[in-house]
Each structure stands twice: as structure tokens, then as C-alpha cells.
N, C-alpha and C. Protein backbone atom coordinates (compact mmCIF):
# COMPACT_ATOMS: atom_id res chain seq x y z
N UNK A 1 -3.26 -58.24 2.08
CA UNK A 1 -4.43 -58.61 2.84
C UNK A 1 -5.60 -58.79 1.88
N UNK A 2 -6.26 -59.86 1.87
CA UNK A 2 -7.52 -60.25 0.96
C UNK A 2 -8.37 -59.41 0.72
N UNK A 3 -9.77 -59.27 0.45
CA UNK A 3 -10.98 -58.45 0.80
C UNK A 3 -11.92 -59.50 1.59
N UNK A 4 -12.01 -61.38 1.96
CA UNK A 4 -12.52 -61.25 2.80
C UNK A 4 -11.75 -61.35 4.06
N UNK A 5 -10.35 -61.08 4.48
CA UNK A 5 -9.99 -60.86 5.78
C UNK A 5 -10.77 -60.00 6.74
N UNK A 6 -10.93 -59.73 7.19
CA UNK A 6 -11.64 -58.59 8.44
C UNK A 6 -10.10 -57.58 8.69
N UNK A 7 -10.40 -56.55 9.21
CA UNK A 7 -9.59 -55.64 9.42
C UNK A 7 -9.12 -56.33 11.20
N UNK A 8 -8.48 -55.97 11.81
CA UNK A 8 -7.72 -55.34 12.94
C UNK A 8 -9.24 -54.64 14.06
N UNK A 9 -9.45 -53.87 13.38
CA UNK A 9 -10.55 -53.12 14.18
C UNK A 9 -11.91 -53.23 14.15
N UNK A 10 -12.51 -54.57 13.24
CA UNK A 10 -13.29 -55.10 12.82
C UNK A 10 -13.24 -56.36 13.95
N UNK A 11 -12.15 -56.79 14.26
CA UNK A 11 -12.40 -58.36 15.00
C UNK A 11 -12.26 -57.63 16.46
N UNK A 12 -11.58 -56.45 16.70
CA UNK A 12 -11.60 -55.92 17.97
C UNK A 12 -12.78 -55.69 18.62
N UNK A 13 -13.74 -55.30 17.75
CA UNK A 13 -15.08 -54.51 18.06
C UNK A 13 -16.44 -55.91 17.81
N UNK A 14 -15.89 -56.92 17.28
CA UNK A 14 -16.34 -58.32 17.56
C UNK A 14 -15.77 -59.22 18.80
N UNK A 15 -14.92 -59.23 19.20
CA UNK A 15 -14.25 -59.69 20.15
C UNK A 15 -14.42 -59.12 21.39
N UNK A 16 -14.55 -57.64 21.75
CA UNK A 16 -14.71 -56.98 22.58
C UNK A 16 -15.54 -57.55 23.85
N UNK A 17 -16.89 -57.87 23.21
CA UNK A 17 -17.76 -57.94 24.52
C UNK A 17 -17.43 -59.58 24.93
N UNK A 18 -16.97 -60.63 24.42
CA UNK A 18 -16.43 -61.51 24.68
C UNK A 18 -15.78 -60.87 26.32
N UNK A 19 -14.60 -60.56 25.74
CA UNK A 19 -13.40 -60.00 27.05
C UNK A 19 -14.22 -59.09 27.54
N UNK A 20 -15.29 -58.54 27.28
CA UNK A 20 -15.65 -57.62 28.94
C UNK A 20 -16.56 -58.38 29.86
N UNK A 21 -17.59 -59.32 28.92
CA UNK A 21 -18.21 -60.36 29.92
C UNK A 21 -17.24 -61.44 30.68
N UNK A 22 -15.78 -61.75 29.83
CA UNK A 22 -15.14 -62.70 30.91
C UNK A 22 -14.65 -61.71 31.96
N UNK A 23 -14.12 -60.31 32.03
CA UNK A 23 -13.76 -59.82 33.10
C UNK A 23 -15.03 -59.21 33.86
N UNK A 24 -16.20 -59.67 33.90
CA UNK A 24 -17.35 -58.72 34.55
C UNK A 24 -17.52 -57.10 34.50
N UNK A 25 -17.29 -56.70 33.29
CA UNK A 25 -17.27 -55.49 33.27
C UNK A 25 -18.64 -55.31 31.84
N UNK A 26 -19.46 -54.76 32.87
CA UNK A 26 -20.85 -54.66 31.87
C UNK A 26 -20.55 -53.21 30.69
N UNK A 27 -20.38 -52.36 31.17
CA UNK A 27 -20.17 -50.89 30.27
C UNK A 27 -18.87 -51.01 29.46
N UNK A 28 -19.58 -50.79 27.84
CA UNK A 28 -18.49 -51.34 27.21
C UNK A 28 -17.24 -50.09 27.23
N UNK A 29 -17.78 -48.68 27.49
CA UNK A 29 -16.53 -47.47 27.67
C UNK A 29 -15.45 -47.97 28.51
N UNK A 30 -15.46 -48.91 29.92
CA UNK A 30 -14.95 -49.15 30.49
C UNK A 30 -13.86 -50.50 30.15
N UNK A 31 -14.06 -51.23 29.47
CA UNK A 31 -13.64 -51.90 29.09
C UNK A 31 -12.26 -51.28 27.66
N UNK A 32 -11.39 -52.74 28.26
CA UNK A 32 -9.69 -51.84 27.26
C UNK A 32 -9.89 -51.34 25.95
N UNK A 33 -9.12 -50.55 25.41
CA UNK A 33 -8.97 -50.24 23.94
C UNK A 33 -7.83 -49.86 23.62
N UNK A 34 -7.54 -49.72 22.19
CA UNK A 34 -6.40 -49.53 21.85
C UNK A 34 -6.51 -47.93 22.07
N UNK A 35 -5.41 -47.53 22.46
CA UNK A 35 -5.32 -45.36 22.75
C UNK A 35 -4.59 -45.02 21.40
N UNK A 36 -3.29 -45.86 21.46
CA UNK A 36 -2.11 -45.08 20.75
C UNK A 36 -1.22 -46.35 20.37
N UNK A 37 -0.23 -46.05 19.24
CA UNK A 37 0.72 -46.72 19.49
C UNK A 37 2.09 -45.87 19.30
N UNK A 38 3.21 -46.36 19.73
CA UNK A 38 4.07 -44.84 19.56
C UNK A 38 5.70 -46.11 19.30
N UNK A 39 5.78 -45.16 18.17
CA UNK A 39 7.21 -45.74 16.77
C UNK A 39 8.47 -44.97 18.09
N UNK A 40 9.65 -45.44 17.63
CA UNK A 40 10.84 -44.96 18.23
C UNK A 40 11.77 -45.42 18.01
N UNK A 41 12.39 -44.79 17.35
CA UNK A 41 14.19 -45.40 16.31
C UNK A 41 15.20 -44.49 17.35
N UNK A 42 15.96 -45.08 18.40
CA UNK A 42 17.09 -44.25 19.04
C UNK A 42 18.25 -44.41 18.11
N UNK A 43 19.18 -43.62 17.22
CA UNK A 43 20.18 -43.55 16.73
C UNK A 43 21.35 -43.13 17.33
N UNK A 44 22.07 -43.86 18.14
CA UNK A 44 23.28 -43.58 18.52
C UNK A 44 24.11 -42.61 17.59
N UNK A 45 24.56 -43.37 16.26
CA UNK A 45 25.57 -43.54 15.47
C UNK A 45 24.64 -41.70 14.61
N UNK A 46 24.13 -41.32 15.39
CA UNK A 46 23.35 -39.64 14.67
C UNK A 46 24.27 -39.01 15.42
N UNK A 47 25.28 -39.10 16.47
CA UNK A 47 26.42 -38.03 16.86
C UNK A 47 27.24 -38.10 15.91
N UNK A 48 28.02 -39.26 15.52
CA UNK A 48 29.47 -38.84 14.45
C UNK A 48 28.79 -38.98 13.13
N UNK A 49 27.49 -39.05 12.75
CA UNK A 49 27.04 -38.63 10.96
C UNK A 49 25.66 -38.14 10.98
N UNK A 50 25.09 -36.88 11.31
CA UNK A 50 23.58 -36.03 11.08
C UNK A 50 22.81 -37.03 10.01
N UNK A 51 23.89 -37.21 8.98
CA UNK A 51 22.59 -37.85 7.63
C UNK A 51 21.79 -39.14 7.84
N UNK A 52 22.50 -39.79 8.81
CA UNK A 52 21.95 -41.24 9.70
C UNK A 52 20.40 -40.88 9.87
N UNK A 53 20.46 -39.57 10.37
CA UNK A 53 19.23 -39.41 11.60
C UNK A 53 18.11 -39.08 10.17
N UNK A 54 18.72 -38.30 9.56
CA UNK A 54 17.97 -38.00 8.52
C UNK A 54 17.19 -39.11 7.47
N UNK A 55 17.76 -40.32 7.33
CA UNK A 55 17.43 -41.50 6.78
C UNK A 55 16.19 -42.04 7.35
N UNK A 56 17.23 -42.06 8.97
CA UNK A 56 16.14 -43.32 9.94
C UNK A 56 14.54 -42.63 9.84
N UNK A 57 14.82 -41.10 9.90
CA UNK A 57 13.70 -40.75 10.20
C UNK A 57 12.53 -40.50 8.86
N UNK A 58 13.41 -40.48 7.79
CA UNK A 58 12.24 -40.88 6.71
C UNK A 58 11.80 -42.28 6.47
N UNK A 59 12.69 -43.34 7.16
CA UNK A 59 12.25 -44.81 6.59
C UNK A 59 11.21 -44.37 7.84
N UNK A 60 11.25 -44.77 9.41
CA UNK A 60 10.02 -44.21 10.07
C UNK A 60 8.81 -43.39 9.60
N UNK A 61 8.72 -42.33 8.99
CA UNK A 61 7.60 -41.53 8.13
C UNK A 61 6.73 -42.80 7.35
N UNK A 62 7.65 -43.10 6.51
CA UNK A 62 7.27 -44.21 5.56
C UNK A 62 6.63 -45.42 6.32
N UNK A 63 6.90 -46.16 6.98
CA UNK A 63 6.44 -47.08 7.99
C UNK A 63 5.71 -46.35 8.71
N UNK A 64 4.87 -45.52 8.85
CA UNK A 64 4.34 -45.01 9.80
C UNK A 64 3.25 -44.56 9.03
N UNK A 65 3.42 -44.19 8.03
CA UNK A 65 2.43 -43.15 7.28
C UNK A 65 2.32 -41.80 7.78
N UNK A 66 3.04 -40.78 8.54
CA UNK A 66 2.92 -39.84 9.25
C UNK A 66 4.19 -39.49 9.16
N UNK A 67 4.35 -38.04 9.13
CA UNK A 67 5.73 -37.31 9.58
C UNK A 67 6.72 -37.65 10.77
N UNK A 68 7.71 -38.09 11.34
CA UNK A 68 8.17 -38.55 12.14
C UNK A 68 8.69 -37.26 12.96
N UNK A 69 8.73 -37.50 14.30
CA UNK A 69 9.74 -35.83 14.67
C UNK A 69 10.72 -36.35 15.54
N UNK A 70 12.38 -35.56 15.22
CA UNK A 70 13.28 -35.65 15.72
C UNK A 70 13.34 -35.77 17.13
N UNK A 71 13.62 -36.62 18.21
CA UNK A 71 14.23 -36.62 19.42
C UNK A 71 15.57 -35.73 19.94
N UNK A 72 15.32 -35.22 20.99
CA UNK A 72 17.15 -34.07 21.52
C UNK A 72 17.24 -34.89 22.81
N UNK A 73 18.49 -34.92 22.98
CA UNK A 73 18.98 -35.58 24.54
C UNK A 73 18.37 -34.61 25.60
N UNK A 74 18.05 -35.01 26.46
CA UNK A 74 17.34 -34.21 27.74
C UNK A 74 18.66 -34.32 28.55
N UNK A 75 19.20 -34.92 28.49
CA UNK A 75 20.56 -34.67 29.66
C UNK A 75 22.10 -34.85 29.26
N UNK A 76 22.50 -34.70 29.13
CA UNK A 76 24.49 -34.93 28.84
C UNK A 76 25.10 -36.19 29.50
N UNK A 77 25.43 -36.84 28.81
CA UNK A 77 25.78 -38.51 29.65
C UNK A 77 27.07 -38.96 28.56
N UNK A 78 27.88 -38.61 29.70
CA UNK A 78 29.59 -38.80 29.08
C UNK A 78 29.48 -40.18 28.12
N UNK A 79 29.12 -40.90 29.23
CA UNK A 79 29.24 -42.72 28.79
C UNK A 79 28.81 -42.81 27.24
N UNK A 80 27.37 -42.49 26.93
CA UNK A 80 27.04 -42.60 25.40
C UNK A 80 27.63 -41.11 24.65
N UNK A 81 28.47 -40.55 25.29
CA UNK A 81 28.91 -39.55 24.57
C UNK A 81 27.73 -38.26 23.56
N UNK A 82 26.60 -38.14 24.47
CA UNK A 82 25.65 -37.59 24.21
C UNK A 82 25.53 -35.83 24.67
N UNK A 83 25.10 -34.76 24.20
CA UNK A 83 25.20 -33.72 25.12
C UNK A 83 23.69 -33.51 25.14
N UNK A 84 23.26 -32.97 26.22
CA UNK A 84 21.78 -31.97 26.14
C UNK A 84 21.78 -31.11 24.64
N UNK A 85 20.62 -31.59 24.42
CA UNK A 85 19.83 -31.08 23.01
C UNK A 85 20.60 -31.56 21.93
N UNK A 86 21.08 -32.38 21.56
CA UNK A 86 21.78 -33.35 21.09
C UNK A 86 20.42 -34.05 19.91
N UNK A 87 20.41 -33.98 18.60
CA UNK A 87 19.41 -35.17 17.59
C UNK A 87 20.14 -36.15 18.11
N UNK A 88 19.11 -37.62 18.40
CA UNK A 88 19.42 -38.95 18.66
C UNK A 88 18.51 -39.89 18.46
N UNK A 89 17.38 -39.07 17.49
CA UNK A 89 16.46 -40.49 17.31
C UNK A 89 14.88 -39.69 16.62
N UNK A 90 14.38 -40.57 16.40
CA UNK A 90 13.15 -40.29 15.86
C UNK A 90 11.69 -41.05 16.39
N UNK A 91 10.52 -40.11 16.31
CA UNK A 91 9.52 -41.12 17.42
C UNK A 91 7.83 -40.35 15.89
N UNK A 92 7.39 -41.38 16.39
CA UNK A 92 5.95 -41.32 15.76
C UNK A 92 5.24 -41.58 16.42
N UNK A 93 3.64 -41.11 17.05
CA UNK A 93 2.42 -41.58 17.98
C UNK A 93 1.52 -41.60 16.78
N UNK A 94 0.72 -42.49 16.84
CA UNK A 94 -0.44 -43.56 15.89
C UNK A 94 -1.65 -43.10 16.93
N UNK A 95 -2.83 -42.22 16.21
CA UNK A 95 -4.11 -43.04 16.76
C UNK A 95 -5.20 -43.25 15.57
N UNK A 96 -6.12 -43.53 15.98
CA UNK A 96 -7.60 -43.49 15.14
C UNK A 96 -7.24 -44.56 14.12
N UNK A 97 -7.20 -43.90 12.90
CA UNK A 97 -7.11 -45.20 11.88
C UNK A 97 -6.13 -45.64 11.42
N UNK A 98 -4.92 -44.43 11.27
CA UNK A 98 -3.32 -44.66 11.00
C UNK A 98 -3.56 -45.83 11.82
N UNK A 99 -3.86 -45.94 13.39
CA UNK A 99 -2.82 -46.85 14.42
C UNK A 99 -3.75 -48.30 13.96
N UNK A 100 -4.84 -48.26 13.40
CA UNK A 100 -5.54 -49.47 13.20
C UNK A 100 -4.72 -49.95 11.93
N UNK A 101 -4.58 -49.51 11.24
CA UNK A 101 -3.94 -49.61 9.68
C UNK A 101 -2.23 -50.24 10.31
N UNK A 102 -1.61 -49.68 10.94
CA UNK A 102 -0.23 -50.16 11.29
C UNK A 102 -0.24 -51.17 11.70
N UNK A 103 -1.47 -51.87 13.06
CA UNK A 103 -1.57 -52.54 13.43
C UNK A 103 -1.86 -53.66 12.30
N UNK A 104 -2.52 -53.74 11.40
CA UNK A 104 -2.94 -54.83 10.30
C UNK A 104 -1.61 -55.20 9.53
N UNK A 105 -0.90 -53.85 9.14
CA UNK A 105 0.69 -54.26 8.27
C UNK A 105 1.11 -54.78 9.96
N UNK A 106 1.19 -54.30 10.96
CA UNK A 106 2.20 -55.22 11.63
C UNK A 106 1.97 -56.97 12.06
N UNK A 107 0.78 -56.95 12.02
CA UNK A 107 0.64 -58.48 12.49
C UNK A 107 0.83 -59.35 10.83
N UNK A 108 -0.07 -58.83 9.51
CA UNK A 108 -0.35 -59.46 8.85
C UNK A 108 0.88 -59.19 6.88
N UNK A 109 1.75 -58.35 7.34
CA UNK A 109 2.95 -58.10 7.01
C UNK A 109 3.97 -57.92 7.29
N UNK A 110 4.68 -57.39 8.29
CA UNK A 110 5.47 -56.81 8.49
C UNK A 110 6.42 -58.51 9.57
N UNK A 111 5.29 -58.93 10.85
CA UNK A 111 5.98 -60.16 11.43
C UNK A 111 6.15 -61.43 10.84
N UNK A 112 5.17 -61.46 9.71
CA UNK A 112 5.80 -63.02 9.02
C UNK A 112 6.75 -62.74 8.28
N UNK A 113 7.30 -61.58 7.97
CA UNK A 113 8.84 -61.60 7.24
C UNK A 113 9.85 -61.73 8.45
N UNK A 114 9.63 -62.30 9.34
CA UNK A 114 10.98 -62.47 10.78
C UNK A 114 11.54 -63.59 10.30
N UNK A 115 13.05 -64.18 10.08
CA UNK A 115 13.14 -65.40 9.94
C UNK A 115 13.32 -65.92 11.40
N UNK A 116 13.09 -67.10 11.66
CA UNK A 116 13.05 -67.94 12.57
C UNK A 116 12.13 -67.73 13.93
N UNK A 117 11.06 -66.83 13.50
CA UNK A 117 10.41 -66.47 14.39
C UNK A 117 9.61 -67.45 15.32
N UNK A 118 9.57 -67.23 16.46
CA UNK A 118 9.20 -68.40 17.69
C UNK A 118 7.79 -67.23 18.25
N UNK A 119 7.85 -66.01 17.61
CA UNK A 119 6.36 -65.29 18.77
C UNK A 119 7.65 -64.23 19.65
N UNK A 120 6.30 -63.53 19.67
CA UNK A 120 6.99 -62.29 21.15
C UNK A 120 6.94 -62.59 22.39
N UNK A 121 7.44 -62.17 23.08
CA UNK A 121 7.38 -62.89 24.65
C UNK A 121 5.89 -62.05 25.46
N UNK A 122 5.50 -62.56 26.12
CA UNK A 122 4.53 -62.30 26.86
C UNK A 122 4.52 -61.13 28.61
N UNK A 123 6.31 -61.08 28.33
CA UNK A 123 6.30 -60.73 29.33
C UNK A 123 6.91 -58.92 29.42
N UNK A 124 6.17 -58.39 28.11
CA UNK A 124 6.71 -57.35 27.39
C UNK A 124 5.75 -55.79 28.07
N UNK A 125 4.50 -56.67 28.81
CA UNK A 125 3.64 -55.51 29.65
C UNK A 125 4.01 -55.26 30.78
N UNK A 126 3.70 -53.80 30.99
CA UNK A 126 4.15 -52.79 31.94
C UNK A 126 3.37 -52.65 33.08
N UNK A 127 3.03 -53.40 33.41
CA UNK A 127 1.69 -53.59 34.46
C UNK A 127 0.92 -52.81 34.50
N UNK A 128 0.57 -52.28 33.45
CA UNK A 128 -0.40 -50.79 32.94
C UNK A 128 -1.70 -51.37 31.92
N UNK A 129 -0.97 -52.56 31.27
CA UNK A 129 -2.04 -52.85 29.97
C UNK A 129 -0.74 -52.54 29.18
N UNK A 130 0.37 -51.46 28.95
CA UNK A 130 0.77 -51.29 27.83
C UNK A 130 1.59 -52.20 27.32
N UNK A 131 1.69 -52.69 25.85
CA UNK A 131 2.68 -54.01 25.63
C UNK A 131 3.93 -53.09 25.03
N UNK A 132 5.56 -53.54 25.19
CA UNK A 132 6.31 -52.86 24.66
C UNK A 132 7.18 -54.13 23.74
N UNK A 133 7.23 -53.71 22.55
CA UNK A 133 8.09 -54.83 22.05
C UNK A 133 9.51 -54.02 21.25
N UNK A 134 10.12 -54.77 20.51
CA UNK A 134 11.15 -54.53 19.56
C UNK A 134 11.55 -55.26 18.53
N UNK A 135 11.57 -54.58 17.19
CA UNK A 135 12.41 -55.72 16.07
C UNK A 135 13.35 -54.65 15.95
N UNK A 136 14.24 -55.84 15.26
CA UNK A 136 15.36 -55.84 15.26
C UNK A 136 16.09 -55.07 13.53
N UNK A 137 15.20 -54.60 12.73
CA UNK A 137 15.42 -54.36 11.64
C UNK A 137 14.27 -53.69 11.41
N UNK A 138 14.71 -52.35 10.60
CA UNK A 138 13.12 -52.05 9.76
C UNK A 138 12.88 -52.48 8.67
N UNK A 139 13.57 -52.97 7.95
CA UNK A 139 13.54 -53.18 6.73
C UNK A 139 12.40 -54.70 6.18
N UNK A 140 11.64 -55.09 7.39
CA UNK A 140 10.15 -55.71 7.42
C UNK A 140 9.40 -55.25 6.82
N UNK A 141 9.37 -53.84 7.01
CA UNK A 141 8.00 -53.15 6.22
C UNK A 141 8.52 -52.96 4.99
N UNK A 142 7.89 -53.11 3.92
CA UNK A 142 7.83 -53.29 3.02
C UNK A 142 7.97 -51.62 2.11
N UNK A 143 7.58 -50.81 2.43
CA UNK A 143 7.50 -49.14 2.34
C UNK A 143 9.31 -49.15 2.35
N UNK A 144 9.69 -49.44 3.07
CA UNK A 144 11.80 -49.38 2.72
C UNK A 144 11.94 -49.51 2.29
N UNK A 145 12.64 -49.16 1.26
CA UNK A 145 13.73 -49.32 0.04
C UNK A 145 14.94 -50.30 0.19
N UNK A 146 15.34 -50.99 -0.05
CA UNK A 146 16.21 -51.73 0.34
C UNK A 146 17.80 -51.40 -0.05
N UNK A 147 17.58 -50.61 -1.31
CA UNK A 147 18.63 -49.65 -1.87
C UNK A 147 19.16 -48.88 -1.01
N UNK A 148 17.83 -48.41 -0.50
CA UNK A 148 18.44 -46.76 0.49
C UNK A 148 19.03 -46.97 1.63
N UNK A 149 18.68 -48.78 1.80
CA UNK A 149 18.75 -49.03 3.71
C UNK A 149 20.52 -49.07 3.61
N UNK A 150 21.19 -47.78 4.33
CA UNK A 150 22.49 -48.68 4.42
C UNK A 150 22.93 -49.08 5.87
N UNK A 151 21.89 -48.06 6.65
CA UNK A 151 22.18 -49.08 8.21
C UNK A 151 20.62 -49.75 8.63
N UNK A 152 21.48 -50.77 9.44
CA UNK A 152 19.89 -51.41 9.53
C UNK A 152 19.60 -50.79 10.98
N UNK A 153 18.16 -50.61 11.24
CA UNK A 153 17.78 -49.76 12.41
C UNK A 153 16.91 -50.76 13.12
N UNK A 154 16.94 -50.39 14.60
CA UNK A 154 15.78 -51.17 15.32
C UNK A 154 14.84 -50.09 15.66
N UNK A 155 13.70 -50.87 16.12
CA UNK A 155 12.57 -50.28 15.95
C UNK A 155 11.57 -50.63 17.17
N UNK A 156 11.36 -49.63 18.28
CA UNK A 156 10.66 -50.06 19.64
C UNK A 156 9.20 -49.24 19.01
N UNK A 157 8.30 -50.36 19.40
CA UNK A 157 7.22 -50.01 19.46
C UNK A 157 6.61 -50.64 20.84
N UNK A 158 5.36 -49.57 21.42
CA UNK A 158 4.65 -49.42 22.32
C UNK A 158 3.00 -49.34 22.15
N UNK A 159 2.14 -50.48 22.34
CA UNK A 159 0.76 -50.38 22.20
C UNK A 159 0.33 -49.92 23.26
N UNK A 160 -0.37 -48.90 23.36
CA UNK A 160 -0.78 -48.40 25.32
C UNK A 160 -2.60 -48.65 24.70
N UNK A 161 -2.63 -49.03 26.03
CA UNK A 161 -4.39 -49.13 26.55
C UNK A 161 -4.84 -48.24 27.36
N UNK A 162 -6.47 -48.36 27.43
CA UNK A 162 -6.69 -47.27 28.42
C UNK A 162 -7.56 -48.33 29.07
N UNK A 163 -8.04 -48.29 29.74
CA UNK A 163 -8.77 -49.32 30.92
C UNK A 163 -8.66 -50.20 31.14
N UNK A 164 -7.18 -50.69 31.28
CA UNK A 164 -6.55 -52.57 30.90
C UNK A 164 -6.00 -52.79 32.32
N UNK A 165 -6.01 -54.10 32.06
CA UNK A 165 -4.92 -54.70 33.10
C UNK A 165 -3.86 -55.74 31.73
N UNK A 166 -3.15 -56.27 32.13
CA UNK A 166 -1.60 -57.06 31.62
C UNK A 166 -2.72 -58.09 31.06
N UNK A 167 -3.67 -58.61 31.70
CA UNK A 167 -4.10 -59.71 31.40
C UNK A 167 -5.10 -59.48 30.29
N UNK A 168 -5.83 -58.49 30.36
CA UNK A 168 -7.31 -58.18 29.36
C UNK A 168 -6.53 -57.66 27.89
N UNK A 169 -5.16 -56.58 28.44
CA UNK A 169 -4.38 -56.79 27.18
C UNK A 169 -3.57 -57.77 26.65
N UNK A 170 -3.79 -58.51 26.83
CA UNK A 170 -2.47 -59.69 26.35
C UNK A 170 -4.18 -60.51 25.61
N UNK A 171 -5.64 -60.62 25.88
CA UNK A 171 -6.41 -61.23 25.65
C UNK A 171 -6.78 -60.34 24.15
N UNK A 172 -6.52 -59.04 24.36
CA UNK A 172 -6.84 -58.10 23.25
C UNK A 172 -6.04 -58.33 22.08
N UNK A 173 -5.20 -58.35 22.48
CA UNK A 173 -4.05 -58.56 21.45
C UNK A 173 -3.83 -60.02 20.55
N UNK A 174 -4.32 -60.98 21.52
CA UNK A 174 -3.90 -62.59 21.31
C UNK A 174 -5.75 -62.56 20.14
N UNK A 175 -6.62 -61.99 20.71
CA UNK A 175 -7.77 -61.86 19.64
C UNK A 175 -7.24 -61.43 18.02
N UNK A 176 -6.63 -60.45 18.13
CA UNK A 176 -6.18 -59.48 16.97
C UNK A 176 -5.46 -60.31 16.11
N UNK A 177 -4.23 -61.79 16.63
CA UNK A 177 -3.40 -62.95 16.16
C UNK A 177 -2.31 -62.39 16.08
N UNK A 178 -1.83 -61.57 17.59
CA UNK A 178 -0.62 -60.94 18.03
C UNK A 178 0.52 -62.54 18.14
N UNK A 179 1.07 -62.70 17.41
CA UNK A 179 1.99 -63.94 17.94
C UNK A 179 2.71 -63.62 18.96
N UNK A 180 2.26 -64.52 20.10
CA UNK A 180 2.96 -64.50 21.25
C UNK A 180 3.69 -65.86 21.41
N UNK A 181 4.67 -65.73 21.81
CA UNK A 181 5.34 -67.02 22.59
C UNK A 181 4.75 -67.99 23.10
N UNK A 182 4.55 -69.35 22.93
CA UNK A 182 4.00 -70.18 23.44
C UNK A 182 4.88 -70.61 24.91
N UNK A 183 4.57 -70.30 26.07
CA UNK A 183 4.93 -71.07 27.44
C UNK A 183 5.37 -72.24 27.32
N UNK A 184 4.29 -73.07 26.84
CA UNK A 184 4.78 -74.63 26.86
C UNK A 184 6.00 -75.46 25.86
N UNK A 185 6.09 -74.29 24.73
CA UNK A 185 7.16 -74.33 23.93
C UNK A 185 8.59 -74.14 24.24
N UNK A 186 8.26 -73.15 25.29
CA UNK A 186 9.49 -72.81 25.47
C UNK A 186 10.34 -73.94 26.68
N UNK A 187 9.23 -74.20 27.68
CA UNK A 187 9.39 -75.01 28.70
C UNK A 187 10.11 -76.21 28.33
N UNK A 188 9.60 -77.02 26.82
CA UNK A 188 9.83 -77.84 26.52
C UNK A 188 11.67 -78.10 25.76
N UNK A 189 11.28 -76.15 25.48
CA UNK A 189 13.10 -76.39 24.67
C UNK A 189 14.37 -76.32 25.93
N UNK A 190 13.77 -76.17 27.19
CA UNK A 190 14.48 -75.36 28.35
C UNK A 190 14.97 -77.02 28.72
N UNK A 191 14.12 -78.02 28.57
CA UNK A 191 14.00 -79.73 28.70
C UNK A 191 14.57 -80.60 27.57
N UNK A 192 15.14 -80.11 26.38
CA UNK A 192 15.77 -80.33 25.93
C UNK A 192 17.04 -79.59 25.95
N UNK A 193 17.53 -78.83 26.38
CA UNK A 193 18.92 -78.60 26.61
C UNK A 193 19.56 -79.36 27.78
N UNK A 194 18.85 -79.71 28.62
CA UNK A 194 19.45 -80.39 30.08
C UNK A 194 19.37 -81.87 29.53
């Protein structure tokens, strides 16, 4: 990232009163913000090898900048062959500046290493404000070792808001140069297959 880029939380806090005058909301407390964002690597393959979990959850630390803490199964479920209190994954929650800082490696490092990337889909909010996405690899962030990676892991992340609707966040985010899916792009490839 340059020195004259603007930060993440620099164009948010420029952008802001934009989106609270288009939604009529005069008090800027009331208006959305970022709360949290929260990391989450589920490791199946942490029942038949412990050292899995142990990996995933330092490449997470590392991508995160923060200590990661182990996940236990809350219930016993034959099907994934899981028992209560069972390690199966690793989770990280982001706020204050960590989550501003993640947010800058994620838009302005971490997604232009996607190959063939088309944008995230738009239709990833929870009718809360919160956006939930997923890649498909950690090994984007740049903090991985590529030596060490010997399984590749996916990686759910969750941006939650606090005074949002789907729409004021998807406006928050699309400010920030969240690549989203273009509609009309897609419409158009849906018109070339027929």
C-alpha cells in the first residue's frame, strides 16, 4: 500500500456522512459502522491428525495479527464423525485497529491475488447489515509460508455492523472498493449460455 493511498478507515469516516444523508439519518452515532470482524477456519480433517489444527491455527494468528483460539464441538453428530468437546477449528474476532488494518490487507492484498476473480456476490448479507463471505485458500495472505502450507484451508469471514440495514452495508463496503459482483455481468453471462 503506497503512502498516498488513504487507509480503509480514513475513506470510511469521509464517506460516512455521504450514506447517512442518503438514508436520512442526521446523528452520525446512529448511522452503520464497522463493530467486528470474526476469522473462522472449521477443520474437519483435526479428528484423524491434532497437528492439522495446530497449523491452521497458527497460519490464522498470522493472518490475523492476534492469537487465534481453538473451537470444541458443542454436540456429537455421527454423520461428520464429531464428538462433544471435540478441537475442530479455529476462530479470531477483529476490532478497533487490528479489524481496520485486516480490512486494508483484505481488499488491497490479500483479493487481487484470486485468480479469475469476477467479485463477491452481493447476496452474502444476513438481513442484519452483517456481510458473510469465504475464500477458498489461505494462502492469499501473504504472512503464510508457503513451505509450511501442506493443507490448503478455507477461510469464513464475517463483517458485522451495528446500525445497518443490507443496503447501507453493501453502500459501506462498495465505498471501502469491496469487489462485489457486478448484476449486469452476470445477467449477461446467464445470456450467453442459452
Amino acid at each position: 500500500m503506497s503512502q498516498l493511498q488513504k487507509s480503509s478507515k480514513q475513506v470510511y469516516q469521509e464517506r460516512l456522512p455521504e450514506i447517512l444523508k442518503k438514508n436520512g439519518i442526521e446523528n452520525r452515532l446512529a448511522g452503520p459502522r464497522i463493530e467486528k470482524i470474526s476469522l473462522n477456519m472449521g477443520v474437519g480433517r483435526a479428528m484423524a491428525d491434532g497437528q492439522i489444527l495446530n497449523i491452521v491455527s497458527e497460519h490464522l494468528s498470522l493472518i490475523a495479527g492476534q492469537r487465534a483460539v481453538v473451537t470444541k464441538a458443542r454436540a456429537s453428530i455421527a454423520n461428520f464423525r464429531t464428538r462433544e468437546g471435540a478441537k475442530i477449528g479455529a476462530r479470531v474476532t477483529l476490532r478497533g485497529e487490528r479489524m481496520w488494518a485486516f480490512i486494508d490487507k483484505l481488499i488491497h492484498l490479500a483479493i487481487p491475488r484470486i485468480k479469475d476473480f469476477r467479485g463477491f456476490s452481493a447476496n452474502g448479507f444476513d438481513g442484519r447489515g452483517n456481510y458473510n463471505m469465504g475464500l477458498r485458500e489461505q494462502a492469499l495472505f501473504h504472512e503464510v509460508v508457503l513451505d509450511k502450507l501442506e493443507h490448503n484451508q478455507g477461510l469464513n469471514i464475517t463483517i458485522c455492523f451495528r446500525n445497518s440495514t443490507d443496503e447501507m452495508s453493501r453502500e459501506v463496503l462498495k465505498s471501502l472498493s469491496f469487489p462485489f459482483r457486478d448484476a449486469s455481468a452476470k445477467a449477461d453471462a446467464a445470456d450467453k449460455v442459452k
